[in-house]
N, C-alpha and C. Protein backbone atom coordinates (compact mmCIF):
# COMPACT_ATOMS: atom_id res chain seq x y z
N UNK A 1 143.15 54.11 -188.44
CA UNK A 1 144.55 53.83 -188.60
C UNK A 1 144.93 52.78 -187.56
N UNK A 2 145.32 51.59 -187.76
CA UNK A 2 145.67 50.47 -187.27
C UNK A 2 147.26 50.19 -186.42
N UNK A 3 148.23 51.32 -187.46
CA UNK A 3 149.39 50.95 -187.10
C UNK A 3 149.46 50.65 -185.52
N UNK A 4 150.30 49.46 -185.75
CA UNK A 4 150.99 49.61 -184.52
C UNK A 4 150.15 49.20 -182.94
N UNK A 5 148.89 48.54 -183.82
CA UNK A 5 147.59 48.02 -182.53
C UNK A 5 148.04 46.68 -182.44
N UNK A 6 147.77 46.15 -181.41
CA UNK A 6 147.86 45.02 -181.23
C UNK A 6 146.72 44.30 -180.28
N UNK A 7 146.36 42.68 -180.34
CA UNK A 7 145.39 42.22 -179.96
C UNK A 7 145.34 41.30 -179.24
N UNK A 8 146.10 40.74 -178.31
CA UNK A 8 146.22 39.37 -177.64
C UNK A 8 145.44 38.86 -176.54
N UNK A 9 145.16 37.96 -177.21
CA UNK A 9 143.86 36.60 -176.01
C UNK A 9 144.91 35.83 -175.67
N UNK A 10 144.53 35.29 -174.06
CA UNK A 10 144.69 34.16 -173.72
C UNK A 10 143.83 33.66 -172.87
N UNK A 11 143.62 32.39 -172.88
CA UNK A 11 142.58 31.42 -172.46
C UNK A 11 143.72 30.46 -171.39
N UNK A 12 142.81 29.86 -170.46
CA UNK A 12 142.96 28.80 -169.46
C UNK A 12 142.35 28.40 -169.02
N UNK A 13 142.58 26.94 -168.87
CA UNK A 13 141.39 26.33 -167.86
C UNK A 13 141.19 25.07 -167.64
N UNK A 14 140.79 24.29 -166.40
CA UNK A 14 140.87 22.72 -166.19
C UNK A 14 139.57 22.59 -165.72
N UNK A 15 139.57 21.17 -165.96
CA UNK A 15 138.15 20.69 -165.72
C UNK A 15 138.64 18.86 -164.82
N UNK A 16 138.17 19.01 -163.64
CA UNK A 16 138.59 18.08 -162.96
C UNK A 16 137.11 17.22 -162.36
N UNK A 17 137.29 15.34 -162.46
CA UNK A 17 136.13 14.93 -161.98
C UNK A 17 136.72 13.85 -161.04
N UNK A 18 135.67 13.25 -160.22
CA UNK A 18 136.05 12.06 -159.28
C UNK A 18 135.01 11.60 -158.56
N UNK A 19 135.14 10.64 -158.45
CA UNK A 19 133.60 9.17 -158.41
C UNK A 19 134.60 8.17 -157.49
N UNK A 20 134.26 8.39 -155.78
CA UNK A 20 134.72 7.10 -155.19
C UNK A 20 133.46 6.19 -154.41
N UNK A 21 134.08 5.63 -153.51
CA UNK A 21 133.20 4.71 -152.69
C UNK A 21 133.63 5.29 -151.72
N UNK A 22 132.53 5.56 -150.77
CA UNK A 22 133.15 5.66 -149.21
C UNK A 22 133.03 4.75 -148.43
N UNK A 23 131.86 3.95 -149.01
CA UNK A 23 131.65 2.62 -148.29
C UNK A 23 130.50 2.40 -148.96
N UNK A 24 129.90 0.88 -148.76
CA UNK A 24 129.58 0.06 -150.10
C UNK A 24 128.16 0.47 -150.57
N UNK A 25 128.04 1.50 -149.13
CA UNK A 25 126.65 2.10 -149.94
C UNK A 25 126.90 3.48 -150.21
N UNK A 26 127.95 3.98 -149.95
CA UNK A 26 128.12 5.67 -149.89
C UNK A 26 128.97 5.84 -150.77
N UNK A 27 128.55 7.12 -152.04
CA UNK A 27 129.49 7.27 -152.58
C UNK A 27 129.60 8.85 -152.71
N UNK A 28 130.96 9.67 -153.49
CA UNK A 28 130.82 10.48 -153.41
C UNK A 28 131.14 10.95 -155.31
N UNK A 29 131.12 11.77 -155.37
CA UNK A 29 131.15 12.12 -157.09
C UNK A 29 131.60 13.62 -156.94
N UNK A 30 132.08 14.09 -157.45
CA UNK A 30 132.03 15.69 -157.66
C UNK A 30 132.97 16.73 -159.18
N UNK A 31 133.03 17.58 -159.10
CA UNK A 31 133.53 17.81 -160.36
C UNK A 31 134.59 19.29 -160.32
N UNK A 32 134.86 19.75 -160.76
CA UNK A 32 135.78 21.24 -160.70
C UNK A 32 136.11 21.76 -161.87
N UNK A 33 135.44 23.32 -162.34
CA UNK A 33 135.54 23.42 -163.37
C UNK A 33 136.32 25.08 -163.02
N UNK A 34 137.23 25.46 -163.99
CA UNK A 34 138.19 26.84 -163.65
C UNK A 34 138.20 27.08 -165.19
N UNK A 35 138.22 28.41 -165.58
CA UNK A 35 138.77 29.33 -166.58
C UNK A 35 138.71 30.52 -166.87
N UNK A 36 139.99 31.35 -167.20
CA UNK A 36 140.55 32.16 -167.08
C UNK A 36 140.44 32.74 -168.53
N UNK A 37 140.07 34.28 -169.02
CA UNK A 37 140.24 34.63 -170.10
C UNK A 37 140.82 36.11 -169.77
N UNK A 38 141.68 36.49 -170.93
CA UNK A 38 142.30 37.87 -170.62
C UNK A 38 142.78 38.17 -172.20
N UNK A 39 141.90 39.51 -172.45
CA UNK A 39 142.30 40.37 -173.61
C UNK A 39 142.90 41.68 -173.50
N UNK A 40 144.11 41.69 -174.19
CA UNK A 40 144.54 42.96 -173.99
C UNK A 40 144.87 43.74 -175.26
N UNK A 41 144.02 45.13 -175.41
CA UNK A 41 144.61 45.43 -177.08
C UNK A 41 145.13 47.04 -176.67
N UNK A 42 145.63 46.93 -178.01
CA UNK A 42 146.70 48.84 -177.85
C UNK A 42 146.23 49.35 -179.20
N UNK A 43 145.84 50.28 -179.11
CA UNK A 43 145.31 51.28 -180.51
C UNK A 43 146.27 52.29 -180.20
N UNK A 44 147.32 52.70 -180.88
CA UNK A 44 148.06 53.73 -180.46
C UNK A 44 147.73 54.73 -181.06
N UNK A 45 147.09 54.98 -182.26
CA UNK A 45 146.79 56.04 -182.98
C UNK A 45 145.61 56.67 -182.51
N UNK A 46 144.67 56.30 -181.22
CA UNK A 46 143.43 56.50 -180.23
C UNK A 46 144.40 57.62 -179.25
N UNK A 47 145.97 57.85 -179.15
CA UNK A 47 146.52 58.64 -178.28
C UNK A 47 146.87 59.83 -179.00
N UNK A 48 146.86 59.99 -180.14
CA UNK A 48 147.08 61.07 -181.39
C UNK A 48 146.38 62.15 -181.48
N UNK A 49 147.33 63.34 -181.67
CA UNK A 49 146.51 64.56 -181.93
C UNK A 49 145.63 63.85 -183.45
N UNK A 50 146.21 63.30 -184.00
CA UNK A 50 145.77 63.64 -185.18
C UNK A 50 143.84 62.40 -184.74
N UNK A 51 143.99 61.75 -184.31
CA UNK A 51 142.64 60.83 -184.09
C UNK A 51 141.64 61.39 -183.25
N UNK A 52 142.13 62.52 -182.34
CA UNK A 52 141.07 63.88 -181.76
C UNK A 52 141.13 64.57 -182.76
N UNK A 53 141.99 65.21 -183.73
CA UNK A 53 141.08 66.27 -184.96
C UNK A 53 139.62 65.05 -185.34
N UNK A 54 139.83 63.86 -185.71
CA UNK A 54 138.68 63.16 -186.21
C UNK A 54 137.08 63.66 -186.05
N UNK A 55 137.52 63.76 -184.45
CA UNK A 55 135.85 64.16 -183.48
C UNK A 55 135.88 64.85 -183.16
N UNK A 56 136.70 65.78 -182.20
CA UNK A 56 136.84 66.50 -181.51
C UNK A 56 136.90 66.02 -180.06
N UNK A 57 136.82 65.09 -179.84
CA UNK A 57 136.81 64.42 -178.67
C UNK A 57 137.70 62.48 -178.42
N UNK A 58 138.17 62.15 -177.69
CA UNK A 58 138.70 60.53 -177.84
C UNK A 58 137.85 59.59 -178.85
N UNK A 59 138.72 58.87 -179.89
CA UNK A 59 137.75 57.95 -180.63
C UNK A 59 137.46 56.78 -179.67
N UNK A 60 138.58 56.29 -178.67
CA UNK A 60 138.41 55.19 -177.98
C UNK A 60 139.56 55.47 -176.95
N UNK A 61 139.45 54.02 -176.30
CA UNK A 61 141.02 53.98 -175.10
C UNK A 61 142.20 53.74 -176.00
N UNK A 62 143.34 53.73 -175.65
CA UNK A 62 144.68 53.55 -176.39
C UNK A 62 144.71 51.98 -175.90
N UNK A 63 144.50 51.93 -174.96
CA UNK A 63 144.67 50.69 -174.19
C UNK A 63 143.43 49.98 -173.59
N UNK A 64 143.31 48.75 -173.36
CA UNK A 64 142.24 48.11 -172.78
C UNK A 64 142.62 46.90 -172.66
N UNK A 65 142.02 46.44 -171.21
CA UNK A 65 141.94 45.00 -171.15
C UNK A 65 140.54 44.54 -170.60
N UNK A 66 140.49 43.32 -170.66
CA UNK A 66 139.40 42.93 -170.40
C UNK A 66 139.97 41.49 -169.49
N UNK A 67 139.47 40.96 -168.24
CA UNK A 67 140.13 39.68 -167.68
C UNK A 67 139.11 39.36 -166.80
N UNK A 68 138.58 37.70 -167.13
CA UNK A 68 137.30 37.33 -166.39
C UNK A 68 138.01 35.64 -166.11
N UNK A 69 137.08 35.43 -165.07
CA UNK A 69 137.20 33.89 -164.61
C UNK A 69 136.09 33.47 -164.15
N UNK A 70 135.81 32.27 -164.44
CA UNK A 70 134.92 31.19 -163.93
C UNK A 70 135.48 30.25 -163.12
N UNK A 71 134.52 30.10 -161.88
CA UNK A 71 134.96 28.66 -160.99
C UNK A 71 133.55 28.23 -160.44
N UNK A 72 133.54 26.51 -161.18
CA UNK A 72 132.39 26.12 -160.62
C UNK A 72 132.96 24.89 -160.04
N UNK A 73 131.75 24.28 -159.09
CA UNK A 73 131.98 23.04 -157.88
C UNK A 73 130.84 22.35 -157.71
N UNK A 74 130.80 21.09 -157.89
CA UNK A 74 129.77 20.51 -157.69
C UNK A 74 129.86 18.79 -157.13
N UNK A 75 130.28 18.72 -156.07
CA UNK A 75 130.52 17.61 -154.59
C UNK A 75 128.72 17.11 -154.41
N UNK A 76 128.81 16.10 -154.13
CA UNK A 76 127.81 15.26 -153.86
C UNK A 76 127.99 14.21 -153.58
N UNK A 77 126.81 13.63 -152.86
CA UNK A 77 126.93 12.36 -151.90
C UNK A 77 126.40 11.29 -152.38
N UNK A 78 126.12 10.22 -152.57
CA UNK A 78 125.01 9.32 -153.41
C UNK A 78 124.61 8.02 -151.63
N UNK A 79 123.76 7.73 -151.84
CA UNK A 79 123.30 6.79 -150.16
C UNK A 79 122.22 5.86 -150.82
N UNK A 80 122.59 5.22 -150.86
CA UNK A 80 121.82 3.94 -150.69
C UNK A 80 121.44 3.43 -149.28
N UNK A 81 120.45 2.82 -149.27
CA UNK A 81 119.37 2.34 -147.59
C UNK A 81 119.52 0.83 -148.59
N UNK A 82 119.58 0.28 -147.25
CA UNK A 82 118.52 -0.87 -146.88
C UNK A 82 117.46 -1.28 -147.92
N UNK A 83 116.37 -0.94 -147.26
CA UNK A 83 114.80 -0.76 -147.96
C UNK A 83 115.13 -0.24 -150.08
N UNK A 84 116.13 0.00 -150.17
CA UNK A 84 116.12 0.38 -151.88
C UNK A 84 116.16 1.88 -151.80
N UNK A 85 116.06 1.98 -151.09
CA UNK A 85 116.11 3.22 -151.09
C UNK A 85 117.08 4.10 -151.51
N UNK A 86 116.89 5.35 -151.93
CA UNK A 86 118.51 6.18 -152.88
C UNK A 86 118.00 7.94 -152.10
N UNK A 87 119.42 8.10 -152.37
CA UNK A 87 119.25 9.67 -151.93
C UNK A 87 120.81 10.00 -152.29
N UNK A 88 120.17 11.58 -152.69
CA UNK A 88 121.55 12.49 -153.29
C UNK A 88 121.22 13.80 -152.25
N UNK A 89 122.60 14.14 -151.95
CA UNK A 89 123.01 15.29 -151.04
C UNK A 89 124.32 16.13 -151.73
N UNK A 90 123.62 16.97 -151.84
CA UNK A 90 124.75 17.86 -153.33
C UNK A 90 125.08 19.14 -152.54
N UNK A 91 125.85 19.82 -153.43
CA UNK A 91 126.03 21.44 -153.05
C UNK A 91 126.52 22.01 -154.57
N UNK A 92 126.03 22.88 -155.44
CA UNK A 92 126.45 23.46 -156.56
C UNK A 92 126.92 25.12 -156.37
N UNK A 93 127.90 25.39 -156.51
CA UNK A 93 128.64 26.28 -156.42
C UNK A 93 129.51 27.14 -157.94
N UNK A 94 128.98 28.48 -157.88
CA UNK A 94 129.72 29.09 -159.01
C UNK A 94 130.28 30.24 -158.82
N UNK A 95 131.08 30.98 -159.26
CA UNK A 95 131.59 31.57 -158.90
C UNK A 95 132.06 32.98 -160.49
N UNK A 96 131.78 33.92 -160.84
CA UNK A 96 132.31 34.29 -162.01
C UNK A 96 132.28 35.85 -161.54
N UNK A 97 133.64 36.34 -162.38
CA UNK A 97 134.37 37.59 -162.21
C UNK A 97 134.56 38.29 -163.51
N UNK A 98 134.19 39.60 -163.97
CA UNK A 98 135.21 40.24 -165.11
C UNK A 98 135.05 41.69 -164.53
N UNK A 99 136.25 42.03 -165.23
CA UNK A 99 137.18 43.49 -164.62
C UNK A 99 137.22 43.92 -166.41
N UNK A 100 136.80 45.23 -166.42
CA UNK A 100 137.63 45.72 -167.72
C UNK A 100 138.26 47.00 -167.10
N UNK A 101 139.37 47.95 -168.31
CA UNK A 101 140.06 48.83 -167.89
C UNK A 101 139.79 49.64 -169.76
N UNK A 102 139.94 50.64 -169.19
CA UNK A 102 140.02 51.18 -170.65
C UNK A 102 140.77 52.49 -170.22
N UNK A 103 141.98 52.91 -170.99
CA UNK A 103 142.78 53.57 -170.51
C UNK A 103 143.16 54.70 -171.74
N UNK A 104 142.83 56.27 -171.47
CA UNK A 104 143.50 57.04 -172.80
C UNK A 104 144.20 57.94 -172.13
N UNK A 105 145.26 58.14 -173.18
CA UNK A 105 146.46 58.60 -172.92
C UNK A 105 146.90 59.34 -174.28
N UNK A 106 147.88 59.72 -174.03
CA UNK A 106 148.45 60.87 -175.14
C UNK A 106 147.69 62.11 -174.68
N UNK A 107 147.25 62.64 -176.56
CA UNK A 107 146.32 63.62 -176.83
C UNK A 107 144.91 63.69 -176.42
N UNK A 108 144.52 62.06 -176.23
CA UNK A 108 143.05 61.53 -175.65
C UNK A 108 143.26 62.29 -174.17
N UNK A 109 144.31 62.32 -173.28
CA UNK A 109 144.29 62.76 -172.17
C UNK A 109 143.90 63.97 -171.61
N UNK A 110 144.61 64.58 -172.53
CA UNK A 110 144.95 66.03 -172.36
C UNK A 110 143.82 66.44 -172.90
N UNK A 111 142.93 66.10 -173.94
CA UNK A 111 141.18 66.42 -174.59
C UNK A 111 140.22 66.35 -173.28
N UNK A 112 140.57 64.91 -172.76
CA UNK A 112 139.58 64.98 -171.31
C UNK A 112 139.58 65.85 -170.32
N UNK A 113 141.19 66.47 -169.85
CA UNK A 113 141.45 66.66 -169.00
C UNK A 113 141.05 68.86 -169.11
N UNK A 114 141.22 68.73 -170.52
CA UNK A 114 140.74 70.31 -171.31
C UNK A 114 139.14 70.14 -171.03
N UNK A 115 138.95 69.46 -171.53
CA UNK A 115 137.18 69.51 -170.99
C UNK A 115 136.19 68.95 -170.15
N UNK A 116 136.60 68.73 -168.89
CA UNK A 116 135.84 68.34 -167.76
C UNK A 116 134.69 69.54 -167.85
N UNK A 117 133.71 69.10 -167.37
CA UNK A 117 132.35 69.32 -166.92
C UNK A 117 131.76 69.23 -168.02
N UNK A 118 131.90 69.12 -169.34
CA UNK A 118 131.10 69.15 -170.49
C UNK A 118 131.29 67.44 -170.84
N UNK A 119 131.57 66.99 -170.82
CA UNK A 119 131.50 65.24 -171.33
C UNK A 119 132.33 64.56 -170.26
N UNK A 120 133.61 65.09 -169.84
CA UNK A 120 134.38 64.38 -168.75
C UNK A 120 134.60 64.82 -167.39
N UNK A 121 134.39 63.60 -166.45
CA UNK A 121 134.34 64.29 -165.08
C UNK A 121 135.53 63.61 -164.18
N UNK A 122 135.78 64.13 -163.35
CA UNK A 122 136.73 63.66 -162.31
C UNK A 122 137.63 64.09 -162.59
N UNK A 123 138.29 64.18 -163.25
CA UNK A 123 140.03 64.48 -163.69
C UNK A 123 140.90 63.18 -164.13
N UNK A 124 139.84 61.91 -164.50
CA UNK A 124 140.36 60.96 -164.70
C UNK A 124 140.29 60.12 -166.23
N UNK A 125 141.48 59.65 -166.07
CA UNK A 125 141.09 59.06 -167.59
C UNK A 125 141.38 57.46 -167.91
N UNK A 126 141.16 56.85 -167.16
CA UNK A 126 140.59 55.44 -167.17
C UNK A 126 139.77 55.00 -166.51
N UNK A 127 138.90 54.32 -167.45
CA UNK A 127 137.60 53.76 -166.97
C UNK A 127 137.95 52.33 -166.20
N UNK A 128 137.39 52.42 -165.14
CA UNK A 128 137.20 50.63 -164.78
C UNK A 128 135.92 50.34 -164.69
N UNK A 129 135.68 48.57 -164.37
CA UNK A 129 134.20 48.10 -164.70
C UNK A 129 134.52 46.86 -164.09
N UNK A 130 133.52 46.15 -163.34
CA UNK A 130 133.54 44.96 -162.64
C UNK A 130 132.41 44.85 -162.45
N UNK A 131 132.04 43.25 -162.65
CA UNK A 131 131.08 42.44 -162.05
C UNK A 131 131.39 41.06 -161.35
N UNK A 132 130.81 40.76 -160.28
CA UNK A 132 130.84 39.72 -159.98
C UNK A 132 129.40 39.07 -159.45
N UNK A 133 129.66 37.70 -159.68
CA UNK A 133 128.08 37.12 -159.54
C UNK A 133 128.51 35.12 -158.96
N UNK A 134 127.86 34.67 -157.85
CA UNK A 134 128.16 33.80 -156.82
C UNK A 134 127.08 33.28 -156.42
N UNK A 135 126.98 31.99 -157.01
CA UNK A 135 126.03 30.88 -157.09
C UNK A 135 126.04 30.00 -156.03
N UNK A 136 125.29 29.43 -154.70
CA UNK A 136 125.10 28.66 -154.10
C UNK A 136 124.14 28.06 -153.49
N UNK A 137 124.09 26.55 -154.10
CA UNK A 137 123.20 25.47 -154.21
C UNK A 137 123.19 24.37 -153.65
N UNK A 138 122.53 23.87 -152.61
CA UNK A 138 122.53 22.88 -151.75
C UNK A 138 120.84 21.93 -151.85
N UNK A 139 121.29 20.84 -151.92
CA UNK A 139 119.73 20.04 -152.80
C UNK A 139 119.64 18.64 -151.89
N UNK A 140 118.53 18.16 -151.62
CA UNK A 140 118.61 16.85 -151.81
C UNK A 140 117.16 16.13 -152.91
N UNK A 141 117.61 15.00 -153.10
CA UNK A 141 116.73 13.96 -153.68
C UNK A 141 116.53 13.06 -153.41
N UNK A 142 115.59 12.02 -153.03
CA UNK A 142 115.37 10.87 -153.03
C UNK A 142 114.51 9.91 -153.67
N UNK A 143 114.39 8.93 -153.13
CA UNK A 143 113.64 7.97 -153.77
C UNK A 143 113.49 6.59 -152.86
N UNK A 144 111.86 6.50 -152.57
CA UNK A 144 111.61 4.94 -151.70
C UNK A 144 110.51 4.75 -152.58
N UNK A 145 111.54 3.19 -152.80
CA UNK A 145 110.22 1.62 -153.21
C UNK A 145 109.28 1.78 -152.08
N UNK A 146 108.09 1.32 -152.48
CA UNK A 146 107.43 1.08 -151.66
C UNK A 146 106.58 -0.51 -151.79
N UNK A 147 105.81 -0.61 -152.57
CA UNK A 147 105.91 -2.11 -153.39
C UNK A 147 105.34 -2.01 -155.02
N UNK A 148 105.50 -3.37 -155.05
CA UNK A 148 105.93 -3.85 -156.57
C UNK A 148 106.66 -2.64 -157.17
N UNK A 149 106.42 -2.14 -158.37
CA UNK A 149 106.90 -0.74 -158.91
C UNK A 149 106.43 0.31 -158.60
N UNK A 150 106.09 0.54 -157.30
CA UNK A 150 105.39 2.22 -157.17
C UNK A 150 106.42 2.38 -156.29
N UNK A 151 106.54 3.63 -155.66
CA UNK A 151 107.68 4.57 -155.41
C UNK A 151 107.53 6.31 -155.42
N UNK A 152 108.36 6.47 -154.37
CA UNK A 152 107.98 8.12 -153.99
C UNK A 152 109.19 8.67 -154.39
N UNK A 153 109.01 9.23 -154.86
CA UNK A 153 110.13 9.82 -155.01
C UNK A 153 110.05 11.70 -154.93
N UNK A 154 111.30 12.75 -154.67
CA UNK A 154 111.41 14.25 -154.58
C UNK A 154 112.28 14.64 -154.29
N UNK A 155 112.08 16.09 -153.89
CA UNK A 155 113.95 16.48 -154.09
C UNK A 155 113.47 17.99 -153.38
N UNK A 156 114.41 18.78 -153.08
CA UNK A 156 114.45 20.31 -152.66
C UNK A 156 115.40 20.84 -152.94
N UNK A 157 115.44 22.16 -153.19
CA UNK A 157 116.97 23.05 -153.56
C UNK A 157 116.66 24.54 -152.69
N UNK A 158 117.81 24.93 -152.08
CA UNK A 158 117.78 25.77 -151.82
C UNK A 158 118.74 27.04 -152.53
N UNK A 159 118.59 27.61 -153.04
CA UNK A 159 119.33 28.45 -154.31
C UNK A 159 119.93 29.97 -153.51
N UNK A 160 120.86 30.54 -153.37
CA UNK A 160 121.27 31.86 -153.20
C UNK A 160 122.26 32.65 -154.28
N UNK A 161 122.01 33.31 -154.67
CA UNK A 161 122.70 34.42 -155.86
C UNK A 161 122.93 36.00 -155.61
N UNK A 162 124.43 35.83 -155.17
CA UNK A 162 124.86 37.08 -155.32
C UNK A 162 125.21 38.31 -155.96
N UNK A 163 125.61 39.37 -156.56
CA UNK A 163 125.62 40.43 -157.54
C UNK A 163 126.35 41.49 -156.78
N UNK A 164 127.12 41.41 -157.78
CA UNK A 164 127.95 43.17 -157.37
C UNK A 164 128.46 43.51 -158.50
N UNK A 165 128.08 45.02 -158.50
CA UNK A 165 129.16 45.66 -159.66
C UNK A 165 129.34 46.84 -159.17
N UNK A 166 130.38 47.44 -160.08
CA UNK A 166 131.37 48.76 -160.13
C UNK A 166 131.78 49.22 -161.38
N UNK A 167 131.55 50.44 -161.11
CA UNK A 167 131.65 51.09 -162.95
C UNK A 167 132.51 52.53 -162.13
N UNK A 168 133.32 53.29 -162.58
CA UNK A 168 133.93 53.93 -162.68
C UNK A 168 134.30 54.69 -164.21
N UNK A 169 133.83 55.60 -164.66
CA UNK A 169 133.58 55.84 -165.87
C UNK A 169 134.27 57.23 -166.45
N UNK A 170 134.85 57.48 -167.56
CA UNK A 170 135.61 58.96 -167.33
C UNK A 170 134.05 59.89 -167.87
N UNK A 171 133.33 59.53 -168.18
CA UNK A 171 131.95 60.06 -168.60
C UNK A 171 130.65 60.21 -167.39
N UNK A 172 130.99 59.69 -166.06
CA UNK A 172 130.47 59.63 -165.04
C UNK A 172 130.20 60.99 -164.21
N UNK A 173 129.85 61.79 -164.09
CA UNK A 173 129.24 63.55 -163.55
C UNK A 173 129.83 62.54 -161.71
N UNK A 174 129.13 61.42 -160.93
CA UNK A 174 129.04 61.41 -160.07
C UNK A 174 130.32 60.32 -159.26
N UNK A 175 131.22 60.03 -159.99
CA UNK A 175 131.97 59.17 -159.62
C UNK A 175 131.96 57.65 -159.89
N UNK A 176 132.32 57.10 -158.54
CA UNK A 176 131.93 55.08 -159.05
C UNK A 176 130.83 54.92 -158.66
N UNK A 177 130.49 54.20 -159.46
CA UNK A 177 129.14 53.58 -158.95
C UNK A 177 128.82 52.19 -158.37
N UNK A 178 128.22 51.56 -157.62
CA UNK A 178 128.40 50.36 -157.49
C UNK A 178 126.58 49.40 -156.63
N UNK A 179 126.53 48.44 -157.22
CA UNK A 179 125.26 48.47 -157.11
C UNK A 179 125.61 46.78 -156.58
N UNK A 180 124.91 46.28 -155.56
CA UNK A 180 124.72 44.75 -155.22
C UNK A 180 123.51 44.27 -154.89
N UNK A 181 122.84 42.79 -154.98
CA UNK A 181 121.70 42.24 -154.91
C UNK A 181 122.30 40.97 -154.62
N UNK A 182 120.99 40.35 -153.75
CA UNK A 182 121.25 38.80 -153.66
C UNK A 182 119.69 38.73 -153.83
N UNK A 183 119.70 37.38 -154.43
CA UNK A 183 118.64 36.77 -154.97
C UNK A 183 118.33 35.21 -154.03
N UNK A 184 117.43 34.80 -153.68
CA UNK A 184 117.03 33.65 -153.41
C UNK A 184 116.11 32.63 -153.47
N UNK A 185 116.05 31.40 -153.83
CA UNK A 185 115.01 30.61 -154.31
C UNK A 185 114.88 29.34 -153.82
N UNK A 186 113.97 29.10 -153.42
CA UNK A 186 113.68 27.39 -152.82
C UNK A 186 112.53 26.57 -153.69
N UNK A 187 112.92 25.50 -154.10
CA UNK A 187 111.90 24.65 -155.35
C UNK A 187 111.99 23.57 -154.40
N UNK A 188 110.99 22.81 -154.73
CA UNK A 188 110.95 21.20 -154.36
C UNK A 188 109.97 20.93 -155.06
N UNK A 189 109.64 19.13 -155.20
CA UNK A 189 109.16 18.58 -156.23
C UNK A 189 108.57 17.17 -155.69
């Protein structure tokens, strides 16, 4: 039964770039990227005695949202030498977030709140959920002539990646949970 649900997205987001001179051999370039998404829906008939006769238990949340963002960065240097020589000095940066909520109420409430220790724990009846995850990248590259067309050229990155999450669950025996990692990586070439 649908009545009366509703479903709304909204989206945002800019994307920004820029390429100067700092001087006639130095330049800089970089970029900025942001967006924002957020869903929010209402099942009202999920709060109904009559949608617990269905199962015997909540079909879903009455309510939920869902709201995530992205932010990435990527600044760099460009150098020219003398000798022909080229080299890039960067930093890549990301950044991304989502949160959900799932929320029951009504008759869904009062079902959870009647049967803790057999499917529901805590005394609670919205779920939350988060992740977040944080990208940072710092590189260089170059390149020397040496004569006619031969040339050396390579590069290095040093990579770090962060992780966190959180779950809070009305189906959870032990509470929130929350788990983090960082990851790290160095390449060159």
């Amino acid at each position: 039964n649908n009545v009366g649900s509703t479903n709304k997205t909204a989206n945002a987001g800019f994307t920004l770039g820029s390429a100067f001179e700092l001087t006639d051999k130095t330049k800089f370039e970089g970029e900025v990227f942001y967006k924002r998404r957020t869903i929010d829906t209402n099942f009202p008939f999920y709060a109904t005695a009559e949608s617990i006769s269905i199962y015997d238990y909540p079909s879903g949340p009455d309510v939920s949202n869902i709201n995530n963002w992205d932010l990435n960065a990527t600044p760099r240097i460009k150098l020219d030498f003398e000798n022909g020589a080229h080299a890039v000095v960067g930093w890549d940066y990301g950044k991304s977030k989502e949160n959900s909520k799932n929320s029951f109420g009504g008759a869904a409430a009062q079902t959870i709140n009647q049967n803790l220790g057999g499917y529901f724990y805590n005394n609670i009846t919205t779920s939350n959920q988060s992740a977040v995850i944080t990208n940072n990248s710092i590189y260089l590259i170059g390149r020397i002539p040496l004569i006619n067309s031969f040339e050396i050229s390579g590069g290095a990155r040093r990579q770090v990646q962060n992780i966190s999450s959180n779950d809070l669950s009305i189906t959870s025996p032990n509470g929130a949970l929350s788990a983090s990692n960082t990851y790290s990586a160095n390449a060159g070439d």
